[in-house]
C-alpha atoms as a PDB file:
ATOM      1  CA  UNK A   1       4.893-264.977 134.202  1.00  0.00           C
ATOM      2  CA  UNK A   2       2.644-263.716 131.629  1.00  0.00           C
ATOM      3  CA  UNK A   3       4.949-265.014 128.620  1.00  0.00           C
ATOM      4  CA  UNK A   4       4.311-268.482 129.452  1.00  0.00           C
ATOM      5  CA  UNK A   5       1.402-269.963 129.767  1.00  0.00           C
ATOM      6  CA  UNK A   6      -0.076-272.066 131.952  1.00  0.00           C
ATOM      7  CA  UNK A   7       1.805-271.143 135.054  1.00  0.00           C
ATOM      8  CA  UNK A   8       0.180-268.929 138.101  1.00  0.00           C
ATOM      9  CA  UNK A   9       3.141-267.878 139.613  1.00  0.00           C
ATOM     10  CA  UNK A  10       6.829-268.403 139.969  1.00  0.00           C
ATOM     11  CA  UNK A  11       9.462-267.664 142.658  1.00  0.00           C
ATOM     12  CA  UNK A  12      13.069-268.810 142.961  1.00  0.00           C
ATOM     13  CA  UNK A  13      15.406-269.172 145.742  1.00  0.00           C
ATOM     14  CA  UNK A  14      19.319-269.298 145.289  1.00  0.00           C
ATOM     15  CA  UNK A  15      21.103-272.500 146.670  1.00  0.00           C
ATOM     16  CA  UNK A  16      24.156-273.845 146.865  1.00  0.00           C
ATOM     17  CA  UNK A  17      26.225-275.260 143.963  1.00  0.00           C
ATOM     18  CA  UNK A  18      28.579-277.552 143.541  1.00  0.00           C
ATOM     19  CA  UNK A  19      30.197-276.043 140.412  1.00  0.00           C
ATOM     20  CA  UNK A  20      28.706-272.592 139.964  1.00  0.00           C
ATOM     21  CA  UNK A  21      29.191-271.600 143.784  1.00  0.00           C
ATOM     22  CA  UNK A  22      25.188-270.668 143.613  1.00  0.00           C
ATOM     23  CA  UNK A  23      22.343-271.930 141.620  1.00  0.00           C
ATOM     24  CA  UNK A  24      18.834-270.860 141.259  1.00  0.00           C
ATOM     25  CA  UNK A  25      15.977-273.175 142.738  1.00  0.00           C
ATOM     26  CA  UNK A  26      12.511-272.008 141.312  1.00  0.00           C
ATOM     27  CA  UNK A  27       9.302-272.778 142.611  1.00  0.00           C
ATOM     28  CA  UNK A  28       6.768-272.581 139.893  1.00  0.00           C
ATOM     29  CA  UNK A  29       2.726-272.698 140.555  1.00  0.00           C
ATOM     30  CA  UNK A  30       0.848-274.451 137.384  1.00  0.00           C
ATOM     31  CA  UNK A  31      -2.241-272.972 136.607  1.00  0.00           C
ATOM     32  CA  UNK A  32      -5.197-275.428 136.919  1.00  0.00           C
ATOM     33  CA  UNK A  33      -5.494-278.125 134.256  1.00  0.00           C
ATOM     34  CA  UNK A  34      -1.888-277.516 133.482  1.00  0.00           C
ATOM     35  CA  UNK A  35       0.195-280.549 133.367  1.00  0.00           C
ATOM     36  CA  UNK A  36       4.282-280.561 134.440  1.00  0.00           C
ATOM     37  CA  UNK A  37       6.161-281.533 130.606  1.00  0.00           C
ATOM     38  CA  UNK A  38       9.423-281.459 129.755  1.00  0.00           C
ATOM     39  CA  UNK A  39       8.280-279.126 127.178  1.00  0.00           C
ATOM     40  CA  UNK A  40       6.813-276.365 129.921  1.00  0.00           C
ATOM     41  CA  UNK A  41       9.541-276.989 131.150  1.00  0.00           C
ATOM     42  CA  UNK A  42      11.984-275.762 128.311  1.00  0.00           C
ATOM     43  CA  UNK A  43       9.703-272.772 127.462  1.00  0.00           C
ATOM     44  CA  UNK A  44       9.687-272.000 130.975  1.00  0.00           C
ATOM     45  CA  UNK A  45      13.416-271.752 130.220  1.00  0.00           C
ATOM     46  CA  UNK A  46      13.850-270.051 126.936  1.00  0.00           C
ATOM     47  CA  UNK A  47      10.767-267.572 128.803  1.00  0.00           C
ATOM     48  CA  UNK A  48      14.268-266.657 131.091  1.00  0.00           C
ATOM     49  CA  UNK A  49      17.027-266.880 128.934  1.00  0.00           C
ATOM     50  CA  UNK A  50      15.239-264.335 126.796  1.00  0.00           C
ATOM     51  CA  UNK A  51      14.057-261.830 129.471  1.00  0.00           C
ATOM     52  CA  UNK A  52      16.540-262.490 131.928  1.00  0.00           C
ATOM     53  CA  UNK A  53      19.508-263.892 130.716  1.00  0.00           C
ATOM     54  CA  UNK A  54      21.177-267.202 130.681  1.00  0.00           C
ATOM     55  CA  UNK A  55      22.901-266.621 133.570  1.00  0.00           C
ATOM     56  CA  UNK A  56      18.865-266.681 135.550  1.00  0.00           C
ATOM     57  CA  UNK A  57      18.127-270.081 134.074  1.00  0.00           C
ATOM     58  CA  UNK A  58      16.777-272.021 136.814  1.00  0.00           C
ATOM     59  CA  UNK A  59      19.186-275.415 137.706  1.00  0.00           C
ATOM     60  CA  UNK A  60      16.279-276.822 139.319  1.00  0.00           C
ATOM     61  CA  UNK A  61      12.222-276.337 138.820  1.00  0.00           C
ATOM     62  CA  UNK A  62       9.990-277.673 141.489  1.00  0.00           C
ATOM     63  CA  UNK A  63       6.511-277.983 140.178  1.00  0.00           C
ATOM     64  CA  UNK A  64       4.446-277.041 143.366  1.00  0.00           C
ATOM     65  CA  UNK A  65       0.903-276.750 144.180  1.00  0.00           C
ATOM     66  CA  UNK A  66       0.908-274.192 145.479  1.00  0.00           C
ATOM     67  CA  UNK A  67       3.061-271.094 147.452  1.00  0.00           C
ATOM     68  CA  UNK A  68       5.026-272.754 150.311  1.00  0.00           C
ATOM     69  CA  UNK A  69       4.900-270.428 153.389  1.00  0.00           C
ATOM     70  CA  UNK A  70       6.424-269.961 156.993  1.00  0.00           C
ATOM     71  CA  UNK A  71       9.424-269.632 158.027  1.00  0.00           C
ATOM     72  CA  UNK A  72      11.487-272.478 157.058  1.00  0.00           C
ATOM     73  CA  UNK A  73      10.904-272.056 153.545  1.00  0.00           C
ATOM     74  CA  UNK A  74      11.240-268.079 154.071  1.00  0.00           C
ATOM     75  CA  UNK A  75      14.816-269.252 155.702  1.00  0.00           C
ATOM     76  CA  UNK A  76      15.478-271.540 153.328  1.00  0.00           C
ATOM     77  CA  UNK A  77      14.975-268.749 150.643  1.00  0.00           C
ATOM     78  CA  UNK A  78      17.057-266.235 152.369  1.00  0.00           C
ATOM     79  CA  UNK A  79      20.379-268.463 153.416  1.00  0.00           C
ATOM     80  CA  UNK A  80      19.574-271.622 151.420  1.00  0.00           C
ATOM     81  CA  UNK A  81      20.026-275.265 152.676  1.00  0.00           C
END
């Protein structure tokens, strides 16, 4: 995501939701150095809202360290928990 700094990469999966029916899970990569904040977090956010829409505003960010791979998460991506 080149409009936000400090991230590498990000990804996101859709999930169940209790309310919504479907939610969006992202994975997001920091770049190194970068710290997880409440405010990446929200400019993360507003980065979506604004490109996206509101309606692609994650529910849930999981800071990872890097790509999961194999094929539970690639089945958890494609038919969710």
């Amino acid at each position: 995501m080149p409009a936000c700094n400090g991230l590498t990469v990000a990804w996101a999966c859709r999930v169940d939701h209790n309310i919504k029916g479907q939610g969006i899970y992202a994975y997001v990569v920091l770049a190194k150095g970068t710290k997880a904040t409440p405010e990446l977090k929200k400019k993360l956010n507003d980065v979506v809202r604004n490109q996206i829409g509101s309606f692609a505003v994650p529910d849930t960010i999981h800071w990872a360290p890097g790509r999961p791979s194999g094929v539970t998460f690639m089945l958890y991506c494609c038919f969710g928990q």
